[in-house]
C-alpha atoms as a PDB file:
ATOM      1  CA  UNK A   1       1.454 -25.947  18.507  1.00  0.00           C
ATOM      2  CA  UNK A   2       4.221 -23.091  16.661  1.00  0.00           C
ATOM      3  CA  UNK A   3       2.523 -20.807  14.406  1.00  0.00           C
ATOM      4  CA  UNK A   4       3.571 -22.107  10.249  1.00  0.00           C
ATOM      5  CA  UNK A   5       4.473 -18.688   8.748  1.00  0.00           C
ATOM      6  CA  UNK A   6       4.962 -19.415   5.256  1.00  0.00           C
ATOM      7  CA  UNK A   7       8.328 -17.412   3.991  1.00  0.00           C
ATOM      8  CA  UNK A   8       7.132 -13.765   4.490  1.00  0.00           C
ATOM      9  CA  UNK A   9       9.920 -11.122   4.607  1.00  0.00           C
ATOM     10  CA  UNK A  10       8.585  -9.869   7.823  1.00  0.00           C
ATOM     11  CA  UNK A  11       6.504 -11.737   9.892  1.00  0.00           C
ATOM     12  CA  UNK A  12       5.243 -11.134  13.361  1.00  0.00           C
ATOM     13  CA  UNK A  13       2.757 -13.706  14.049  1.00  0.00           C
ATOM     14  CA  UNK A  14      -0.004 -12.673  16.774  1.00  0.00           C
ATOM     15  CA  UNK A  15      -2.264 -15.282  18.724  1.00  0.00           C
ATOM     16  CA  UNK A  16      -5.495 -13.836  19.132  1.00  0.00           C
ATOM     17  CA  UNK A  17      -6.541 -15.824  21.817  1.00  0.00           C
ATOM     18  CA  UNK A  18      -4.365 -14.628  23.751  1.00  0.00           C
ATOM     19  CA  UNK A  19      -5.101 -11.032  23.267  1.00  0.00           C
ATOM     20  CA  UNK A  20      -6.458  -9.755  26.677  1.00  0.00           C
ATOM     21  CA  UNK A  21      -9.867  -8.085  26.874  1.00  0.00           C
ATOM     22  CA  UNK A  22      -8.627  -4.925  26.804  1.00  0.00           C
ATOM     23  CA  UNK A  23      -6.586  -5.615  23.836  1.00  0.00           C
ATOM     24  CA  UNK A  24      -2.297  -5.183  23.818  1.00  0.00           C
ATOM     25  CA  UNK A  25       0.426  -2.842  22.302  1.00  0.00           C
ATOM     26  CA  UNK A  26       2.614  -4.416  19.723  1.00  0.00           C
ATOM     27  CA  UNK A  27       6.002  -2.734  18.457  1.00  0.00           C
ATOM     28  CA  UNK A  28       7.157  -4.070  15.311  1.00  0.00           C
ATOM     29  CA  UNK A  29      10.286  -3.325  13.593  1.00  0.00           C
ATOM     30  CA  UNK A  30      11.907  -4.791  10.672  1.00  0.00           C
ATOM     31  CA  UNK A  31      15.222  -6.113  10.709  1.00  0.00           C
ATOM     32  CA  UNK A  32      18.097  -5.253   8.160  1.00  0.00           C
ATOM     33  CA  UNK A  33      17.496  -8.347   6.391  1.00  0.00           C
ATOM     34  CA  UNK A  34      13.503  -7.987   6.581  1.00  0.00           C
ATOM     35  CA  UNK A  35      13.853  -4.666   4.938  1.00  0.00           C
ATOM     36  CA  UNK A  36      16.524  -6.111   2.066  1.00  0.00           C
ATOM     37  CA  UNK A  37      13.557  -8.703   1.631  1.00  0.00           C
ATOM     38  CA  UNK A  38      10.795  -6.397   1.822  1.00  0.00           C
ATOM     39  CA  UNK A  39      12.717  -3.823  -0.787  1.00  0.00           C
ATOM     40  CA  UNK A  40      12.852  -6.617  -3.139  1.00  0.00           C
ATOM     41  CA  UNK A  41       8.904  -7.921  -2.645  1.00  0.00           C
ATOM     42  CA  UNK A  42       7.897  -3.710  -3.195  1.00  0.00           C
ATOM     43  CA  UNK A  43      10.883  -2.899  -5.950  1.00  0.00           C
ATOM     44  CA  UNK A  44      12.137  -0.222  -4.502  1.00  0.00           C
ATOM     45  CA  UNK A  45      16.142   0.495  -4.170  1.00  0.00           C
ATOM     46  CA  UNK A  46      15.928   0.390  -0.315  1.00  0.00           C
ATOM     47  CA  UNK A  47      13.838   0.180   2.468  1.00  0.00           C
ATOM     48  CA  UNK A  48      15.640   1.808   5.438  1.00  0.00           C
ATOM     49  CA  UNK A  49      13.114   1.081   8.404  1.00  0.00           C
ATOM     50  CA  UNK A  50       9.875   0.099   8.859  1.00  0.00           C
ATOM     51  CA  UNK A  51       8.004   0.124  12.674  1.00  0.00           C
ATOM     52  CA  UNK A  52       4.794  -0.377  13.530  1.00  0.00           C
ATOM     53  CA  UNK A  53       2.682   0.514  16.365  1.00  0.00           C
ATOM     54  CA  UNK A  54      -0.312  -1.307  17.162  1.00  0.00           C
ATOM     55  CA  UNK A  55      -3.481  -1.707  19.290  1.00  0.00           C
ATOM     56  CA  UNK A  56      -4.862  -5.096  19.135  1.00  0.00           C
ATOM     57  CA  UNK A  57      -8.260  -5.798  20.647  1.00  0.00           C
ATOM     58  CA  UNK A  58     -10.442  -8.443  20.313  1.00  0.00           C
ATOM     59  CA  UNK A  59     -14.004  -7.821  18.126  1.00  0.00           C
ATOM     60  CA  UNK A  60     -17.149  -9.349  17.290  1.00  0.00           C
ATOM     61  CA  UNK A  61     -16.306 -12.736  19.402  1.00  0.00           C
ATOM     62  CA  UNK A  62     -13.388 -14.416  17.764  1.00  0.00           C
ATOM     63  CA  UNK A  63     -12.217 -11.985  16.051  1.00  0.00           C
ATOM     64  CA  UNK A  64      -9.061  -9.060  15.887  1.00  0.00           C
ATOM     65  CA  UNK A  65      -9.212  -5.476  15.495  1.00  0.00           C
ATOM     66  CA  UNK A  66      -5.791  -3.961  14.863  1.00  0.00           C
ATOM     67  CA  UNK A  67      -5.514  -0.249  14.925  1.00  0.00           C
ATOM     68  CA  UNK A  68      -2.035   1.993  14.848  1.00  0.00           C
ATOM     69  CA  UNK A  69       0.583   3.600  12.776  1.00  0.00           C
ATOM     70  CA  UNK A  70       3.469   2.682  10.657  1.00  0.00           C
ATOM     71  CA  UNK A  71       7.014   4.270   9.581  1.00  0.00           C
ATOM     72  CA  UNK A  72       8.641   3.336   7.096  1.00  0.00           C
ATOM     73  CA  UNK A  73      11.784   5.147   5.478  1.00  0.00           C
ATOM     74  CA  UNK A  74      11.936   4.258   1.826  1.00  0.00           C
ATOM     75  CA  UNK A  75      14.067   4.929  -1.458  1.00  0.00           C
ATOM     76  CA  UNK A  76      12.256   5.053  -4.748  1.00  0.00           C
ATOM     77  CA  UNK A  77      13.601   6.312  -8.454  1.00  0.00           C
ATOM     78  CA  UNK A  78      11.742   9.293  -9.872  1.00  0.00           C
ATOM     79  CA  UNK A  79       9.984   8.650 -12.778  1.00  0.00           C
ATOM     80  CA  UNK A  80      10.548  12.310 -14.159  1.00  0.00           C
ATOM     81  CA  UNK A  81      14.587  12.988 -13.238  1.00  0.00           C
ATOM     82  CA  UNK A  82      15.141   8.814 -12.456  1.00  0.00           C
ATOM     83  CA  UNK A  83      17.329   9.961  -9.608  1.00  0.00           C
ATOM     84  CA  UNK A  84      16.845   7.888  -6.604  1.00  0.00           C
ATOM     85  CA  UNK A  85      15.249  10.103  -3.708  1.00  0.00           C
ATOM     86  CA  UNK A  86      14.693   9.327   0.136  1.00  0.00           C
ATOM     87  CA  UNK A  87      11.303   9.546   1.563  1.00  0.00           C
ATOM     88  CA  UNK A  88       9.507   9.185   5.295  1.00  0.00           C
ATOM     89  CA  UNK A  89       5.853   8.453   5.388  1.00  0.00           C
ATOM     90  CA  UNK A  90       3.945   7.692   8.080  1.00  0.00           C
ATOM     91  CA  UNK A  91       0.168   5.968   7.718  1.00  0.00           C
ATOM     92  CA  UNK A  92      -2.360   4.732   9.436  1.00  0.00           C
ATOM     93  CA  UNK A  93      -3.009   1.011   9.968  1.00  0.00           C
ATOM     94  CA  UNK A  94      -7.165  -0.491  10.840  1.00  0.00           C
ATOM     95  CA  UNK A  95      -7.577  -4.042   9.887  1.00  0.00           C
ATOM     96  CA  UNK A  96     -10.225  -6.266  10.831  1.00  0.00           C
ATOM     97  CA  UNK A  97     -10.027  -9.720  11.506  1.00  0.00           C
ATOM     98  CA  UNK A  98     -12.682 -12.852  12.081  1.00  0.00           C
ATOM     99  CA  UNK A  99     -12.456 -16.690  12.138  1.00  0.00           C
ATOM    100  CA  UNK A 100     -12.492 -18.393   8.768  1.00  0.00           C
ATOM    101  CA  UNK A 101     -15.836 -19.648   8.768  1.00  0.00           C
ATOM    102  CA  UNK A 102     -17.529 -16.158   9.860  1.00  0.00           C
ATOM    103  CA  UNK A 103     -15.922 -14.143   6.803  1.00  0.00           C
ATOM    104  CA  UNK A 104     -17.823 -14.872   3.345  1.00  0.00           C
ATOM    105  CA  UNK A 105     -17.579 -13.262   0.224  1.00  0.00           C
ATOM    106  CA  UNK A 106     -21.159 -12.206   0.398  1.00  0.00           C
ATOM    107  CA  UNK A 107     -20.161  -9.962   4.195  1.00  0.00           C
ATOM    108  CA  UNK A 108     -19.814  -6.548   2.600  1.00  0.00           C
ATOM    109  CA  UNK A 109     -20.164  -4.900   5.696  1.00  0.00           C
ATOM    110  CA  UNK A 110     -17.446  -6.099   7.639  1.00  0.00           C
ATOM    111  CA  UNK A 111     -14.544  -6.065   4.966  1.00  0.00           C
ATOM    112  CA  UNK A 112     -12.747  -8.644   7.646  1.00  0.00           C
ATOM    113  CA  UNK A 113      -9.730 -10.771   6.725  1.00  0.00           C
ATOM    114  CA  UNK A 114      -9.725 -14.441   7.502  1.00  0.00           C
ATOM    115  CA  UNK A 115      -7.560 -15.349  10.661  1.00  0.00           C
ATOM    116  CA  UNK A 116      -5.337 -17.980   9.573  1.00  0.00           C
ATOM    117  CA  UNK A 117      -5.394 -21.381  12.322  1.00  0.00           C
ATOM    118  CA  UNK A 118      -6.341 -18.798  15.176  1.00  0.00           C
ATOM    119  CA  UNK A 119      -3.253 -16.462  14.099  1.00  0.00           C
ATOM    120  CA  UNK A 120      -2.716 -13.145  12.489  1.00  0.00           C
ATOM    121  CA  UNK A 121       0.536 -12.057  11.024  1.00  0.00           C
ATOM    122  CA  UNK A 122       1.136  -8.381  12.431  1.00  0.00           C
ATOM    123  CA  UNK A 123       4.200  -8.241  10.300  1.00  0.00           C
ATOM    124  CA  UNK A 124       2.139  -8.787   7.008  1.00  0.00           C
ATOM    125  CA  UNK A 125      -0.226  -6.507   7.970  1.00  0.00           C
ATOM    126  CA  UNK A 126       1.945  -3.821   7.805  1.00  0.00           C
ATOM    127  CA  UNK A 127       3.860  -4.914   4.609  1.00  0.00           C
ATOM    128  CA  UNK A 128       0.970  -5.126   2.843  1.00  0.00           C
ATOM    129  CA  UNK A 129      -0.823  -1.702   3.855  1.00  0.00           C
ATOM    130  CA  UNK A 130       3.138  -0.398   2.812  1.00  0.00           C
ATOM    131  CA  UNK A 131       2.993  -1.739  -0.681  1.00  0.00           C
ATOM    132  CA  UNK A 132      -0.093  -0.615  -1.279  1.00  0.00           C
ATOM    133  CA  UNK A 133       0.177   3.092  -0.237  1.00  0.00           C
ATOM    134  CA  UNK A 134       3.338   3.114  -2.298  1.00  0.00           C
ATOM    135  CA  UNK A 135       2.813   5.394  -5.729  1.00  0.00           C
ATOM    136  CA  UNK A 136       3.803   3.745  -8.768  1.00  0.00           C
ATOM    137  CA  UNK A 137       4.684   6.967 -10.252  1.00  0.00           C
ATOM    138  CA  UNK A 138       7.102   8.353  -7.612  1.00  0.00           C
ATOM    139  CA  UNK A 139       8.264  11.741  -7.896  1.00  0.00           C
ATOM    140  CA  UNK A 140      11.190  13.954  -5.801  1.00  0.00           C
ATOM    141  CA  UNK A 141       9.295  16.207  -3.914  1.00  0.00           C
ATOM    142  CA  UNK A 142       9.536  19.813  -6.590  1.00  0.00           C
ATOM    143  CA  UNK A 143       9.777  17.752  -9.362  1.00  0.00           C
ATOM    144  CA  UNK A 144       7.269  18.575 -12.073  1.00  0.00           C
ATOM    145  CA  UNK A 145       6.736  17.845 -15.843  1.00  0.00           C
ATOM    146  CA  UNK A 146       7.575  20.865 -17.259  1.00  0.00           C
ATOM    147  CA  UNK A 147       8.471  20.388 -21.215  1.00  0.00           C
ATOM    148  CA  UNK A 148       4.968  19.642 -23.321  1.00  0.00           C
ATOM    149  CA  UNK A 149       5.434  17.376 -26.231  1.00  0.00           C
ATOM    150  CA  UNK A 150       3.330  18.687 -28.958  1.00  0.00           C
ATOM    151  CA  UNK A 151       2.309  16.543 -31.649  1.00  0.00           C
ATOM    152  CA  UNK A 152       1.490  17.874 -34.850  1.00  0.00           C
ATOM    153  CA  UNK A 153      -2.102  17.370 -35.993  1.00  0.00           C
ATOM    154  CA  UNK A 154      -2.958  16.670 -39.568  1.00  0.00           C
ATOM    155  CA  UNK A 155      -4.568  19.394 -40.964  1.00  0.00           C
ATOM    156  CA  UNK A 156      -8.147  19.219 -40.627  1.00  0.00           C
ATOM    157  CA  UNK A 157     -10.095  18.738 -44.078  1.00  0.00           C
ATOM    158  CA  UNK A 158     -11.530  22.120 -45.252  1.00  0.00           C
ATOM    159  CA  UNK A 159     -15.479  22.432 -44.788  1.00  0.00           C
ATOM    160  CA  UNK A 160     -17.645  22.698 -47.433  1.00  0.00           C
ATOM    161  CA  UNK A 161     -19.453  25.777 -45.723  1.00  0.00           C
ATOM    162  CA  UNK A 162     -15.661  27.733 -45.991  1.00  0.00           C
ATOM    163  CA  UNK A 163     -15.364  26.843 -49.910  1.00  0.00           C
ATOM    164  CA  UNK A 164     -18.522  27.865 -50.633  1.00  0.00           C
ATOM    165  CA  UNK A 165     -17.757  31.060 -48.602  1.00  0.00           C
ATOM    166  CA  UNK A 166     -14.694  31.638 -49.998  1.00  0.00           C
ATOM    167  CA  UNK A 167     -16.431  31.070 -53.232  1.00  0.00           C
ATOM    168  CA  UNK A 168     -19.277  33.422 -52.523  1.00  0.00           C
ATOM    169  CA  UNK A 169     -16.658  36.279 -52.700  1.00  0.00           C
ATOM    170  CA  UNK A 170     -15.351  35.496 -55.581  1.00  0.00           C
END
């Protein structure tokens, strides 16, 4: 039976079954029309590439551990100068994985994701641990807030203590 991938912008779909003992080397990379789709999903201007390498080995009977590093070459606006800027970050990728019916809210310890009908989507893995690294208040590298709006404060109310100073001297 074919893996159902529901429409993810980049999927690589991973039978772990039919990871060996000793666990396997995946490559990913996205395609130009992964990384239009993937821009899109994350809101950024561009996505230039995306890769992946990654160990997969199998864990706790069942399950997937998925270790490795991703690349990704994005485009994101500044939020001080709004000029577009081109960045390359590299970061690392762990994920666990177990069988629906062993991963339950109450588990705390594992922090496992569910394998999906004996699959795991490599692809989405990836994507996701992207978006999430991503800062949502982008800056070009130098760039700095550097004017201070000041807002005026309304005078404070004299205290009673400075009247009856100033009234002392009097």
């Amino acid at each position: 039976m074919k893996h159902q991938t529901s429409q993810l912008e980049f999927s690589r779909p991973l039978q772990v079954d039919r990871v060996p003992r000793l666990g396997s080397v995946e490559k990913l990379s996205a395609e130009p029309k992964e990384l239009k789709a993937l821009a899109k999903r994350m809101k950024l201007p561009a996505l230039h590439a995306l890769s992946a390498e990654l160990r997969a080995t199998p864990w706790r009977g069942g399950g997937l551990k998925v270790e490795g590093h991703l690349t990704a070459d994005i485009e994101q606006v500044s939020v001080i100068s709004l000029e577009a800027f081109r960045e390359t970050v590299s970061l690392p990728v762990s994920r666990y994985f177990l069988p629906a019916g062993a991963v339950n809210d109450n588990d705390q310890e594992d922090d496992a994701d569910p394998i999906s009908n004996g699959w795991v989507d490599l692809g989405e893995v990836v994507a996701e641990i992207l978006a999430l690294d991503l800062d949502p208040y982008p800056r070009k590298p130098g760039e700095a807030f550097e004017e201070h709006v000041e807002i005026e404060a309304e005078p404070k109310p004299e205290s009673p203590f400075a009247v009856l100073a100033r009234r002392k001297g009097d």
